[in-house]
C-alpha atoms as a PDB file:
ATOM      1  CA  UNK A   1      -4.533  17.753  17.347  1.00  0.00           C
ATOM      2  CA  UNK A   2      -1.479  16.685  14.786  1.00  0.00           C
ATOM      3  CA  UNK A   3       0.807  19.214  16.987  1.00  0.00           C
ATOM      4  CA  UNK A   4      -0.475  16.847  19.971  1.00  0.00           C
ATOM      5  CA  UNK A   5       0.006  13.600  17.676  1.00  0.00           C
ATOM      6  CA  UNK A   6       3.197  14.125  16.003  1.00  0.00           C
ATOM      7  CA  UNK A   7       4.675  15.236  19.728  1.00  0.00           C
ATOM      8  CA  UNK A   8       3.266  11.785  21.061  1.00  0.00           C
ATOM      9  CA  UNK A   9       5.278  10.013  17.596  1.00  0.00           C
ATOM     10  CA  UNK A  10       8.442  12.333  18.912  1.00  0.00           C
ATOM     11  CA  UNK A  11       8.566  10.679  22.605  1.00  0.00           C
ATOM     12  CA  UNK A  12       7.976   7.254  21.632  1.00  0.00           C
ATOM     13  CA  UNK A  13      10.580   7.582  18.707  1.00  0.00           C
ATOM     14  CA  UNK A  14      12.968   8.461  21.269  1.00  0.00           C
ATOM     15  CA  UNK A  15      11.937   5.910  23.477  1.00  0.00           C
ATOM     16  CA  UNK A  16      12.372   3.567  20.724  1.00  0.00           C
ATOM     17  CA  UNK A  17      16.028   4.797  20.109  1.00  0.00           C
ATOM     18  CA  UNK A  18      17.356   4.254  23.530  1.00  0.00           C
ATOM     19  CA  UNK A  19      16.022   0.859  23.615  1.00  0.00           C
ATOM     20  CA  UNK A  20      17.426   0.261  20.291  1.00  0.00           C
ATOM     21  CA  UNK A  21      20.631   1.238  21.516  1.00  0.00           C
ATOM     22  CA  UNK A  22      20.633  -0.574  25.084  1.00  0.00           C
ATOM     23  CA  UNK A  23      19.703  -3.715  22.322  1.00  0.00           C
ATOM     24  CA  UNK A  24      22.486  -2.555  20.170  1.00  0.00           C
ATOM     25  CA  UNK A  25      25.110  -3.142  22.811  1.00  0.00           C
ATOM     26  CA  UNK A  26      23.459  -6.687  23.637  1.00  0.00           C
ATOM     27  CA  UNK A  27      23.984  -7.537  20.164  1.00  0.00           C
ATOM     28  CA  UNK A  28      20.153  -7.832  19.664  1.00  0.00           C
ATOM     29  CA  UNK A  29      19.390  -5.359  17.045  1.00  0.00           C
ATOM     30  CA  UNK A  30      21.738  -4.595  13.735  1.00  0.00           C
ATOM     31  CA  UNK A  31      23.276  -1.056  13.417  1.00  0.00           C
ATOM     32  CA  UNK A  32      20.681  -0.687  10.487  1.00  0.00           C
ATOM     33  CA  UNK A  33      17.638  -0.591  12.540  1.00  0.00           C
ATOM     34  CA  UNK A  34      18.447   1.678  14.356  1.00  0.00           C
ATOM     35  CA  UNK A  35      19.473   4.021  11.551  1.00  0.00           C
ATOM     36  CA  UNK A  36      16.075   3.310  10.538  1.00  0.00           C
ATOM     37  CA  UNK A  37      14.250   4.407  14.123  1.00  0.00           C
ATOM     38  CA  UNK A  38      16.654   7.925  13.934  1.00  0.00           C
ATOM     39  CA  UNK A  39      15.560   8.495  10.540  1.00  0.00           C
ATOM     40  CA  UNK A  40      11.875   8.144  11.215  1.00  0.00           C
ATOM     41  CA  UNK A  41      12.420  10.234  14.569  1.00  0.00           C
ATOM     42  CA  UNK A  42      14.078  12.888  12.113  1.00  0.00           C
ATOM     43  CA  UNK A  43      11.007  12.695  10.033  1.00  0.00           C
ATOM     44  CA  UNK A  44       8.873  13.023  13.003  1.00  0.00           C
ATOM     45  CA  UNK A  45      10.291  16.274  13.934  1.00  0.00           C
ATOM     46  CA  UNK A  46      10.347  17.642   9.951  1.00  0.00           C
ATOM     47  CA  UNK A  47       6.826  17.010  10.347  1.00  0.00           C
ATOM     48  CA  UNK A  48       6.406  18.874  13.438  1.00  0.00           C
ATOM     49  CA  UNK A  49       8.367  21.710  12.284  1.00  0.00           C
ATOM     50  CA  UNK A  50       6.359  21.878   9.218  1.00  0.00           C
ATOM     51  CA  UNK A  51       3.198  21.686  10.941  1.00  0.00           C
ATOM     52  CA  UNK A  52       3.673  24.439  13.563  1.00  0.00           C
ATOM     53  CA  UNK A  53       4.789  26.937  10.366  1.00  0.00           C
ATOM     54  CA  UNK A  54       1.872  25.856   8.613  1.00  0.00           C
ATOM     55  CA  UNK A  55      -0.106  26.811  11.907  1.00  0.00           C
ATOM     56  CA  UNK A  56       1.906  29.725  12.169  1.00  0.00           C
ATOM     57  CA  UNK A  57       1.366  30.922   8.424  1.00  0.00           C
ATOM     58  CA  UNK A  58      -2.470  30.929   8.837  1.00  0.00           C
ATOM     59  CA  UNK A  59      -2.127  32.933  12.359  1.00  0.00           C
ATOM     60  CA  UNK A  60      -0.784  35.414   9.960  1.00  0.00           C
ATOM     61  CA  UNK A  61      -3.277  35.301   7.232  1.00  0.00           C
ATOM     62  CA  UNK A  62      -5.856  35.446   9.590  1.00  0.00           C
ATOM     63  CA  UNK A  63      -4.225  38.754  11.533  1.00  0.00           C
ATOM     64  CA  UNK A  64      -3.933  40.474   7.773  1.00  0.00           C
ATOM     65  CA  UNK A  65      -7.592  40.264   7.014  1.00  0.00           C
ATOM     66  CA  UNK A  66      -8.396  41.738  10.353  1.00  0.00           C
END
C-alpha cells in the first residue's frame, strides 16, 4: 500500500511541476516555489526508493529462513 501511495505522491508531484512551470512563464508563481515542488518530488522518490529496498530486504530475510 505505501509503494501504491508514494507512486500516487510521484504523479501528482509531477503534475504539480509542469503546472508550476506553465505558471512560471505567466509570471504567476516565483522561481522558489517551484524549487520547493522539485524538492518534495525528489523526496517523494527517496521515499520510494527506500521503501521498495526495505521491501526488498525482508524478501531476503524471509528466503534465508526458508
Amino acid at each position: 500500500e505505501l509503494i501504491a501511495e508514494t507512486g500516487g505522491q510521484i504523479e501528482l508531484a509531477q503534475e504539480l511541476i509542469r503546472n508550476y512551470k506553465t505558471q512560471l512563464n505567466n509570471g504567476l508563481v516565483k522561481i522558489t516555489d517551484l524549487v520547493l515542488v522539485i524538492n518534495n518530488y525528489i523526496n517523494f522518490k527517496t521515499s520510494l526508493n527506500q521503501t521498495l529496498m526495505n521491501r526488498l530486504q525482508i524478501i531476503n530475510q524471509l528466503n534465508y529462513y526458508k
